[in-house]
PDB file of N, CA and C in Angstrom:
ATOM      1  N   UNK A   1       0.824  -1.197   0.000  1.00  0.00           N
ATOM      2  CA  UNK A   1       0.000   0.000   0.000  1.00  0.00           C
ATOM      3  C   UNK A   1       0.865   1.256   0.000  1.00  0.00           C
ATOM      4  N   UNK A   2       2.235   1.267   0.787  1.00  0.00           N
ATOM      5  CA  UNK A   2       3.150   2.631   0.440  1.00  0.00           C
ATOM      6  C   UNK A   2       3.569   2.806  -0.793  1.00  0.00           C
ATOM      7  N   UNK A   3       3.714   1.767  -1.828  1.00  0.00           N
ATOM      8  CA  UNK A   3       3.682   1.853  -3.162  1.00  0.00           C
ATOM      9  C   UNK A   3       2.987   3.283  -3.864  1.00  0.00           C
ATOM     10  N   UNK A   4       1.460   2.179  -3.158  1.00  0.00           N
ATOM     11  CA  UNK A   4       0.572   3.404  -4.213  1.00  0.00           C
ATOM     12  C   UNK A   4       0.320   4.794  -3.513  1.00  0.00           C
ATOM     13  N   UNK A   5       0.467   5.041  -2.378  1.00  0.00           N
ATOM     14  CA  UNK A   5       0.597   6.368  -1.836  1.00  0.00           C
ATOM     15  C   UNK A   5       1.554   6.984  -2.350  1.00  0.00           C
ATOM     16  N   UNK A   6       2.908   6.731  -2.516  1.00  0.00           N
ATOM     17  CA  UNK A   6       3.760   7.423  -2.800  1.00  0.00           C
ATOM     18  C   UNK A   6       3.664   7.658  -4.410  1.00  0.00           C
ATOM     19  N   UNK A   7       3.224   6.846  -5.669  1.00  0.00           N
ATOM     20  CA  UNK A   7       3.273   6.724  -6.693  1.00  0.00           C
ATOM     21  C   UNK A   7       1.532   8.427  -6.557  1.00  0.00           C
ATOM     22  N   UNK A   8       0.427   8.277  -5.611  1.00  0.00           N
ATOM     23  CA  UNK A   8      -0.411   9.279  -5.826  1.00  0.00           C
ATOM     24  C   UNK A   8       0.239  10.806  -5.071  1.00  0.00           C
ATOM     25  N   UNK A   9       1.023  10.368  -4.562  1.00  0.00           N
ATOM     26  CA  UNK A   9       1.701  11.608  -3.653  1.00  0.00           C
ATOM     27  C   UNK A   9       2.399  12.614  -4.800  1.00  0.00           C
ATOM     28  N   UNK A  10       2.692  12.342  -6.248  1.00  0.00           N
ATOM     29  CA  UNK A  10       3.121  13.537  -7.114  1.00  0.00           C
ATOM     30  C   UNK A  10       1.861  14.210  -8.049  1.00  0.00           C
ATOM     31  N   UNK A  11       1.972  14.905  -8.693  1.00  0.00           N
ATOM     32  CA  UNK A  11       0.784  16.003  -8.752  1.00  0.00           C
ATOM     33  C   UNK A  11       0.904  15.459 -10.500  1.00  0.00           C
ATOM     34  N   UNK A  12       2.326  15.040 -11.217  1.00  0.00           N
ATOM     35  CA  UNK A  12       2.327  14.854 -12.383  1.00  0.00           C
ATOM     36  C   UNK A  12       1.858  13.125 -12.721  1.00  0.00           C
ATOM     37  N   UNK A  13       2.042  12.475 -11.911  1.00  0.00           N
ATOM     38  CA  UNK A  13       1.659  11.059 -11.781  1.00  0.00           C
ATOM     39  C   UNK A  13       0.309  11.248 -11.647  1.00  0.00           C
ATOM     40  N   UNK A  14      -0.282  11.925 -10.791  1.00  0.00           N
ATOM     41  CA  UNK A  14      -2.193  12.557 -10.625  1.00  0.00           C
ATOM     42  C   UNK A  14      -2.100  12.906 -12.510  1.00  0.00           C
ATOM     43  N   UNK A  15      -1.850  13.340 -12.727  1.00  0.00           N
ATOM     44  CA  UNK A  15      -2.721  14.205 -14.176  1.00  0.00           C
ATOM     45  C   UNK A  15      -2.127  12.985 -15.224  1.00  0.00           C
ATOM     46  N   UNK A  16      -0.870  12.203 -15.296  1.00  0.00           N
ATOM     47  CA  UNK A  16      -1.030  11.167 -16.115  1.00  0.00           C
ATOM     48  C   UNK A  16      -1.884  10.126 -15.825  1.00  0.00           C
ATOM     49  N   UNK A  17      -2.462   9.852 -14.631  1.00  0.00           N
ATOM     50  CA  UNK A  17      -3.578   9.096 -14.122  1.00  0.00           C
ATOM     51  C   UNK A  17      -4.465   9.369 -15.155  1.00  0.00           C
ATOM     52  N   UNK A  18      -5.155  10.998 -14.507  1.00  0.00           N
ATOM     53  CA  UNK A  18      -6.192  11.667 -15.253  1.00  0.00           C
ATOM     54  C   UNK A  18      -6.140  11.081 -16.544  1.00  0.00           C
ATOM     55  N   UNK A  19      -5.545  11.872 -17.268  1.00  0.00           N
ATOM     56  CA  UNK A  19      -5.517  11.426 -18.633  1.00  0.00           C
ATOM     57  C   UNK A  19      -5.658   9.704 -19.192  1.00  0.00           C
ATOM     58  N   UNK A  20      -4.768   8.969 -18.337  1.00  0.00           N
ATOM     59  CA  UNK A  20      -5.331   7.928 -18.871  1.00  0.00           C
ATOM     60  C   UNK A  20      -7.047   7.383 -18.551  1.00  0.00           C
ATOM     61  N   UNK A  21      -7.576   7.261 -18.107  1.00  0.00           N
ATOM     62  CA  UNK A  21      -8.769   7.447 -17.260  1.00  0.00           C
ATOM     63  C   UNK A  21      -9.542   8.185 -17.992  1.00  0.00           C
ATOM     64  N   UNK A  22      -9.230   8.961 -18.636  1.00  0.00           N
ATOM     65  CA  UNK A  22      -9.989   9.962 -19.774  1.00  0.00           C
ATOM     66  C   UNK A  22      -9.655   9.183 -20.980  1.00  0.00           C
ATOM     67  N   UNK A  23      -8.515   8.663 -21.682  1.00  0.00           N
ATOM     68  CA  UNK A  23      -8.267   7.830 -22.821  1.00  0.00           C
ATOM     69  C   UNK A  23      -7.323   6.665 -22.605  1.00  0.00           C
ATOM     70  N   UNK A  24      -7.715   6.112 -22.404  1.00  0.00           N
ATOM     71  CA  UNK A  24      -6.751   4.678 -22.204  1.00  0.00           C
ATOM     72  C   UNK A  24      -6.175   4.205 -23.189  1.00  0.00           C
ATOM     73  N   UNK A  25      -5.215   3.439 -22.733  1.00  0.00           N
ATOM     74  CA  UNK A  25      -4.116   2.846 -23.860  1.00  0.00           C
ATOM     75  C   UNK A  25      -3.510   4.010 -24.811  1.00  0.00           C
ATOM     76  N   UNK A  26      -2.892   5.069 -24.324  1.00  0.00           N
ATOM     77  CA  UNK A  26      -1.887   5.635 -25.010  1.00  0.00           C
ATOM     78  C   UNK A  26      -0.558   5.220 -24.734  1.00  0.00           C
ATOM     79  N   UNK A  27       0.461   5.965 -25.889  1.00  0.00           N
ATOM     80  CA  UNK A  27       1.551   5.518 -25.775  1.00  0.00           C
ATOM     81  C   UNK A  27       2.292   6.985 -25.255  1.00  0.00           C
ATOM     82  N   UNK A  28       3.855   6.772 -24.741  1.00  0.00           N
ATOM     83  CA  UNK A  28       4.747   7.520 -24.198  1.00  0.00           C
ATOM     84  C   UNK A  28       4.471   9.079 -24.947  1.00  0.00           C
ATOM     85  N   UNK A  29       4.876   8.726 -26.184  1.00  0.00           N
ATOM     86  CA  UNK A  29       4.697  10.001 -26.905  1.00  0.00           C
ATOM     87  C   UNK A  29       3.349  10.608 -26.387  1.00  0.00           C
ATOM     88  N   UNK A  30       2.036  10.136 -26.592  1.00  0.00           N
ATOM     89  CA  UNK A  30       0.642  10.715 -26.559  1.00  0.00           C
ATOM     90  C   UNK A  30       0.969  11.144 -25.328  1.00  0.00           C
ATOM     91  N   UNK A  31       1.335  10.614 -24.137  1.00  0.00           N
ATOM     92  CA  UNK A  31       0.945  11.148 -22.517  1.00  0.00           C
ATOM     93  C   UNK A  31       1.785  12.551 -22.622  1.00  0.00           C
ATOM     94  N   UNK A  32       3.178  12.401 -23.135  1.00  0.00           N
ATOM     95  CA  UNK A  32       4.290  13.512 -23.128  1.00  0.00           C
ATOM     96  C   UNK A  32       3.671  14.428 -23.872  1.00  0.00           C
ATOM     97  N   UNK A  33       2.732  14.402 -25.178  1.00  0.00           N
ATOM     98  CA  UNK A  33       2.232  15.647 -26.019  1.00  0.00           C
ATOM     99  C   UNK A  33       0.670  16.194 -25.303  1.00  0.00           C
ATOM    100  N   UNK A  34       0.244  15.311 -23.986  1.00  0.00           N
ATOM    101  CA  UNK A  34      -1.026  15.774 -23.715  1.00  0.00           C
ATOM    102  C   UNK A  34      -0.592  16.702 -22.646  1.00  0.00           C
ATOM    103  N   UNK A  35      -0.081  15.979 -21.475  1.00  0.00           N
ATOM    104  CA  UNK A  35       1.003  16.648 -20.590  1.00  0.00           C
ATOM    105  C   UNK A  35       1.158  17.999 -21.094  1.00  0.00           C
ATOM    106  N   UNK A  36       1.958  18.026 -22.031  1.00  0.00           N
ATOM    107  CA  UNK A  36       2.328  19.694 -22.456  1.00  0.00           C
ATOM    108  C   UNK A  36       1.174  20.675 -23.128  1.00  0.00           C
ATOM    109  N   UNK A  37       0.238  19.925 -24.031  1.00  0.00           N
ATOM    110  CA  UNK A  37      -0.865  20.595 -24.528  1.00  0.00           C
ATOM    111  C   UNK A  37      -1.720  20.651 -23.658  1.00  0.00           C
ATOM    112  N   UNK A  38      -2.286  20.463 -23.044  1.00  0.00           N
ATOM    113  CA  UNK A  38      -3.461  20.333 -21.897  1.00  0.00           C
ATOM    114  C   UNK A  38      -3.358  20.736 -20.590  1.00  0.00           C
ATOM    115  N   UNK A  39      -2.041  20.606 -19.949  1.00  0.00           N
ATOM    116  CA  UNK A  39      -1.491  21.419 -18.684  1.00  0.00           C
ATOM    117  C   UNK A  39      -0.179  22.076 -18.370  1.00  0.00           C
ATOM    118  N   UNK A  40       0.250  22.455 -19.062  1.00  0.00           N
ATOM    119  CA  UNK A  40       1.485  22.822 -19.620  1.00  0.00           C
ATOM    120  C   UNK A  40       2.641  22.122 -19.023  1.00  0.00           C
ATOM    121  N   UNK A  41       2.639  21.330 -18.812  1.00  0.00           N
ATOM    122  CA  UNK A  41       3.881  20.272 -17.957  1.00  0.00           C
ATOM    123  C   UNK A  41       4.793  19.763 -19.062  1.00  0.00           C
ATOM    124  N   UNK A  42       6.126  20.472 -19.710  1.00  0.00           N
ATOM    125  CA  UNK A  42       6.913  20.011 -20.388  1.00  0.00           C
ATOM    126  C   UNK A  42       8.221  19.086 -19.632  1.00  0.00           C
ATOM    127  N   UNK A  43       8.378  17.719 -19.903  1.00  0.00           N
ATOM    128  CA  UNK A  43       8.682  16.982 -18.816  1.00  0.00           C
ATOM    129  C   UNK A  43       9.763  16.255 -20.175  1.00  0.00           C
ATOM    130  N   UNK A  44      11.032  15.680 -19.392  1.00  0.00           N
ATOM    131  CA  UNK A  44      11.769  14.758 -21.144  1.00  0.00           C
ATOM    132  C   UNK A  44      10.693  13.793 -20.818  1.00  0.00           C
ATOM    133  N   UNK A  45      11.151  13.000 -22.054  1.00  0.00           N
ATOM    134  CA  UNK A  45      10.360  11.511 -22.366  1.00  0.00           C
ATOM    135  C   UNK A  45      10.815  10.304 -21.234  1.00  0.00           C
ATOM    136  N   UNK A  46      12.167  10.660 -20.635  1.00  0.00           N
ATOM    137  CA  UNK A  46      12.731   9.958 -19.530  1.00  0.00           C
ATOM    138  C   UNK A  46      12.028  10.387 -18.498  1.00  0.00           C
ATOM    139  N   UNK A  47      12.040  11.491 -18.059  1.00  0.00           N
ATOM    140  CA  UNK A  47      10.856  11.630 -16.988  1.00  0.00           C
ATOM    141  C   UNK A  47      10.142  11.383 -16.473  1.00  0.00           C
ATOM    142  N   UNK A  48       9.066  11.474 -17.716  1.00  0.00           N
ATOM    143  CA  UNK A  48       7.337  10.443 -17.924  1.00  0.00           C
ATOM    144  C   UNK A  48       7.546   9.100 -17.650  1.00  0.00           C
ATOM    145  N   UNK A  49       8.904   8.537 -18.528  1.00  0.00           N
ATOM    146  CA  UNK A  49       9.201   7.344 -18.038  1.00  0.00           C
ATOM    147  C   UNK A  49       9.005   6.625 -17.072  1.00  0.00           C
ATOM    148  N   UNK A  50       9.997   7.467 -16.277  1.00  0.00           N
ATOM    149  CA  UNK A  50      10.488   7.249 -14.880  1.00  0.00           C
ATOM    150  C   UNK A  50       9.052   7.628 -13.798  1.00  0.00           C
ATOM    151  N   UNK A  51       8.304   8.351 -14.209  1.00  0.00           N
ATOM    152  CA  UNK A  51       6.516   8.502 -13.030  1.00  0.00           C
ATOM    153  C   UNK A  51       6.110   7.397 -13.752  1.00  0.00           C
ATOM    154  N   UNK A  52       5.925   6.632 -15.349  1.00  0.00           N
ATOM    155  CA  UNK A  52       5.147   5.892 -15.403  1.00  0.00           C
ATOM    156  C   UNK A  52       5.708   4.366 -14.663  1.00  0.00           C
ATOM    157  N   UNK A  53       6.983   4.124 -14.280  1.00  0.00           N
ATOM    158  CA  UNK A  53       7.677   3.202 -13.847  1.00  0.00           C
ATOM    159  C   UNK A  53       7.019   3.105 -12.504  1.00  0.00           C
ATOM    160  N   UNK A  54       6.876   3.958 -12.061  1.00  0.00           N
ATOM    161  CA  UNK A  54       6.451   4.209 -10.069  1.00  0.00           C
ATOM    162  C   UNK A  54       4.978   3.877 -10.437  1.00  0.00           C
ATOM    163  N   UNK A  55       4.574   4.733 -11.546  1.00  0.00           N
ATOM    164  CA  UNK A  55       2.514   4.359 -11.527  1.00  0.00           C
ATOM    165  C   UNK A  55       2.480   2.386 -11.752  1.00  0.00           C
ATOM    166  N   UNK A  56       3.156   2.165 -12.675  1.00  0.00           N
ATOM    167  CA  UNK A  56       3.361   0.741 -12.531  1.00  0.00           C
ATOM    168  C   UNK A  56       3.847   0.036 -11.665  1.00  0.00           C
ATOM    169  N   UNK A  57       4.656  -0.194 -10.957  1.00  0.00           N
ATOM    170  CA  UNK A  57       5.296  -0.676  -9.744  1.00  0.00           C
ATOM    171  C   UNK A  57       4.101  -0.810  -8.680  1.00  0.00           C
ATOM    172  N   UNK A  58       2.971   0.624  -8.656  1.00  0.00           N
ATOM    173  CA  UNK A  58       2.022   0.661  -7.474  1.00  0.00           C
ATOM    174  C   UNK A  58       0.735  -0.436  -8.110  1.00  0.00           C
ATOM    175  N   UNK A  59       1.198  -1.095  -9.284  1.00  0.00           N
ATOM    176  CA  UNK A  59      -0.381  -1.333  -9.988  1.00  0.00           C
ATOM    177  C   UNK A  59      -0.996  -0.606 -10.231  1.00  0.00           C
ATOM    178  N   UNK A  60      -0.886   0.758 -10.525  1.00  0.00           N
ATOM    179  CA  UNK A  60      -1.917   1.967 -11.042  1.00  0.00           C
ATOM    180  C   UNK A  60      -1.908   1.546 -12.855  1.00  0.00           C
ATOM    181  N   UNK A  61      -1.252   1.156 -13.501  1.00  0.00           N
ATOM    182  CA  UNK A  61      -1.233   1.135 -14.950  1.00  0.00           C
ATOM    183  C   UNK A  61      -0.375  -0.345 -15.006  1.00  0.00           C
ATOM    184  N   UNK A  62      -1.012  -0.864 -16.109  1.00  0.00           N
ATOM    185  CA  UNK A  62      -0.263  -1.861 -16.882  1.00  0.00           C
ATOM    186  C   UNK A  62      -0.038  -1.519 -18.635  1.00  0.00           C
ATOM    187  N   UNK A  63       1.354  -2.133 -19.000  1.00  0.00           N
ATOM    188  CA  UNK A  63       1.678  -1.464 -20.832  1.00  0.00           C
ATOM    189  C   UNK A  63       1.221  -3.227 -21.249  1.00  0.00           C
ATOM    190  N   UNK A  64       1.320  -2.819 -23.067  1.00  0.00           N
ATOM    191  CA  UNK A  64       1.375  -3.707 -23.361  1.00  0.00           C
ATOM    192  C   UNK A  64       1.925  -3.355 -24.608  1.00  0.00           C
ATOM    193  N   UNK A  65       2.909  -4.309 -24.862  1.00  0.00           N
ATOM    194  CA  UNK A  65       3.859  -3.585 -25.992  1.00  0.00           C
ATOM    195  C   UNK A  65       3.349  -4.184 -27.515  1.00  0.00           C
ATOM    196  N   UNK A  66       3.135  -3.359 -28.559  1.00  0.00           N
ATOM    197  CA  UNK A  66       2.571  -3.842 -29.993  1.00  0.00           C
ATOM    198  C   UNK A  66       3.742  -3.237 -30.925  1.00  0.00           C
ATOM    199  N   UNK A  67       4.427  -4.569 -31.551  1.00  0.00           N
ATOM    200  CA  UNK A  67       5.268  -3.875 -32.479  1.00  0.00           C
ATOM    201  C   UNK A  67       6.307  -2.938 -31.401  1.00  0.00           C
ATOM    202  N   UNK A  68       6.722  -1.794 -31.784  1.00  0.00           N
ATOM    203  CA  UNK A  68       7.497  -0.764 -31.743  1.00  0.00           C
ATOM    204  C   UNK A  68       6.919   0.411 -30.448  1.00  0.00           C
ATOM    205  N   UNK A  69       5.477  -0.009 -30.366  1.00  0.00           N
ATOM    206  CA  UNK A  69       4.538   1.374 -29.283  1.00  0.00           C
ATOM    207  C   UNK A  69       4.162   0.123 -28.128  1.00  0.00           C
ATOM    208  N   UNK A  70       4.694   1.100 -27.075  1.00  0.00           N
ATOM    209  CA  UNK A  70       4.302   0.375 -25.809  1.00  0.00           C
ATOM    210  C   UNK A  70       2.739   1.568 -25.490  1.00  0.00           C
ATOM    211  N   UNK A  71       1.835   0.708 -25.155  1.00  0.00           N
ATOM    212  CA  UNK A  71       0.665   1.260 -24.642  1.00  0.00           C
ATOM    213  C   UNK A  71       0.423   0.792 -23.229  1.00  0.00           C
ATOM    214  N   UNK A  72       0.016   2.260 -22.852  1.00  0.00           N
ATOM    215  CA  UNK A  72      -0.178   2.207 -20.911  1.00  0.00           C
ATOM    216  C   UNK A  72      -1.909   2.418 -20.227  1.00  0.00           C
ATOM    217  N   UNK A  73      -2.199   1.611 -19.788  1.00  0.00           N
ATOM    218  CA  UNK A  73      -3.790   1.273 -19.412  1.00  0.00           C
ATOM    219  C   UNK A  73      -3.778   1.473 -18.163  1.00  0.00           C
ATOM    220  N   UNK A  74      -4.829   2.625 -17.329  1.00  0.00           N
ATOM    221  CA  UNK A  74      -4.999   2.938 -16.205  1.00  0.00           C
ATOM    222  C   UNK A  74      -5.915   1.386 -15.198  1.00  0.00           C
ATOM    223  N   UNK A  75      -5.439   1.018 -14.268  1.00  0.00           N
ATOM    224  CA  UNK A  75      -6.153   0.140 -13.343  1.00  0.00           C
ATOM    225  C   UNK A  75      -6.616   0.727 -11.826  1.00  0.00           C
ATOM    226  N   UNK A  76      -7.780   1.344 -12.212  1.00  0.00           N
ATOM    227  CA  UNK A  76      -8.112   1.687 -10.685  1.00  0.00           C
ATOM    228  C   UNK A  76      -8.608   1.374  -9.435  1.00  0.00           C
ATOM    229  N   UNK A  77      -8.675  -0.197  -9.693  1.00  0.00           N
ATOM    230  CA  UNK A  77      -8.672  -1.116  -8.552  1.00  0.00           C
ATOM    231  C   UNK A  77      -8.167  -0.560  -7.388  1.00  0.00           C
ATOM    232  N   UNK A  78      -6.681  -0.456  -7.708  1.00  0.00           N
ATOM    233  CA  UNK A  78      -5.908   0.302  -6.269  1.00  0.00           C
ATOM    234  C   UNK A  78      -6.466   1.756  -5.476  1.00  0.00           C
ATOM    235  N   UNK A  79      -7.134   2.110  -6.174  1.00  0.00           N
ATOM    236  CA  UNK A  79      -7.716   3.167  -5.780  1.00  0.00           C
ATOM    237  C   UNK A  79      -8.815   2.996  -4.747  1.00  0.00           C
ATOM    238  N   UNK A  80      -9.926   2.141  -5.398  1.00  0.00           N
ATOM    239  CA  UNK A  80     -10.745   1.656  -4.665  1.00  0.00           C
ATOM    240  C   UNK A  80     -10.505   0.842  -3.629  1.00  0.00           C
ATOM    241  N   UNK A  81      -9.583   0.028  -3.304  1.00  0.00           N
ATOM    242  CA  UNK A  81      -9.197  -0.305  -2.274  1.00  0.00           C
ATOM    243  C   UNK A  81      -8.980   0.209  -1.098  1.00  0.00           C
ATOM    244  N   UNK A  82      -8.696   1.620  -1.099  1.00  0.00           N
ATOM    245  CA  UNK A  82      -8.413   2.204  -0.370  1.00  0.00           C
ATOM    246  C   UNK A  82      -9.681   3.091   0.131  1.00  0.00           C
ATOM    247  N   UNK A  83     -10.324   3.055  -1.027  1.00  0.00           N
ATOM    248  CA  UNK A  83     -11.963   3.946  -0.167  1.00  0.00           C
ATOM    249  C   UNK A  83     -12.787   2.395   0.738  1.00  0.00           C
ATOM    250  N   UNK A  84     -12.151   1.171   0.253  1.00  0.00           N
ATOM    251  CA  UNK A  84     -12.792  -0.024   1.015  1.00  0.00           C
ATOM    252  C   UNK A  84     -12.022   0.300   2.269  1.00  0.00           C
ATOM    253  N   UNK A  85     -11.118   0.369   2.560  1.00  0.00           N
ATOM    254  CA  UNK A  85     -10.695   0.339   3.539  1.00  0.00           C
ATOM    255  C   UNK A  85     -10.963   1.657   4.939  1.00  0.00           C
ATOM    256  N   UNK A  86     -11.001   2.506   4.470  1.00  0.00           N
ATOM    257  CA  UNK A  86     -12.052   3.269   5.380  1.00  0.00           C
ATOM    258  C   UNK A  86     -12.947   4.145   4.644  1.00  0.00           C
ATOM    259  N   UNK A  87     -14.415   3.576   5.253  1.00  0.00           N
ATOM    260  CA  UNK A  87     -15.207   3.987   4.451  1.00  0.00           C
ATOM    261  C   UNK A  87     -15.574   5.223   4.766  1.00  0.00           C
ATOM    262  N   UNK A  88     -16.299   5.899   4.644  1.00  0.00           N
ATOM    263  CA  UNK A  88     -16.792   7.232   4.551  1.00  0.00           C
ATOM    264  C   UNK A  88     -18.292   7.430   5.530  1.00  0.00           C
ATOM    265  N   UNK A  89     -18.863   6.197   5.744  1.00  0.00           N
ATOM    266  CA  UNK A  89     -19.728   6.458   6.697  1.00  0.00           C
ATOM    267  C   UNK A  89     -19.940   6.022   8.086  1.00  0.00           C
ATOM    268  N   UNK A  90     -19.623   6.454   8.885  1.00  0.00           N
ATOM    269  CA  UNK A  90     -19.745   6.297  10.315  1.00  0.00           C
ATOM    270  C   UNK A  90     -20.622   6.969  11.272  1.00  0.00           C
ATOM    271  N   UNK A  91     -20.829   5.982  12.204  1.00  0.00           N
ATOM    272  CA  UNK A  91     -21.814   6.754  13.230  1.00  0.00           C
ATOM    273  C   UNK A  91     -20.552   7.530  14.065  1.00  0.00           C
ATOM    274  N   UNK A  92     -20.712   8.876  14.127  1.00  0.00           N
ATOM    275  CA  UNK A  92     -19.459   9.279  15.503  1.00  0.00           C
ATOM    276  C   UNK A  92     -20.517   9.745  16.665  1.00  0.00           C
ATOM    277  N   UNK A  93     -20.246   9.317  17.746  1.00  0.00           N
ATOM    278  CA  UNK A  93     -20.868   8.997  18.804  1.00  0.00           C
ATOM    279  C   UNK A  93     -20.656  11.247  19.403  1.00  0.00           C
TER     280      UNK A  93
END
């Protein structure tokens, strides 16, 4: 579980989330040209890399490589796990 806290704890790992979640299965290039067109976050391609390495590691995304383009698919299982785990409604005395 410190995995995926720390992988949601950056603000640029949040908006490549976003985006995938909004279009799934893009590749390196697409996240790096949305990134910069859409929130102005000009980042190298090693960069993106390197947050999409941590979003994977937490189970937030899995790739799947075709040919020459690796494509990256948001899994938000991990997410929900964590609203299972404390829920939101309680009696407080």
């Amino acid at each position: 579980m410190s995995d995926l806290f720390h992988a949601l704890d950056d603000a640029t790992r949040r908006l490549i989330l976003d985006e995938l979640s909004a279009r799934d299965g893009q590749t390196l290039f697409e996240i790096c040209t949305t990134l910069a067109m859409r929130h102005d976050v000009t980042l190298t391609r090693q960069a993106v890399s390197q947050h999409l390495a941590v979003l994977e590691e937490a189970g937030l995304i899995s790739t799947e490589r075709r040919g020459r383009s690796k494509f990256h698919y948001f899994h938000p299982e991990p997410i929900a796990r964590i609203a299972e785990r404390w829920p939101t409604t309680r009696s407080i005395p």
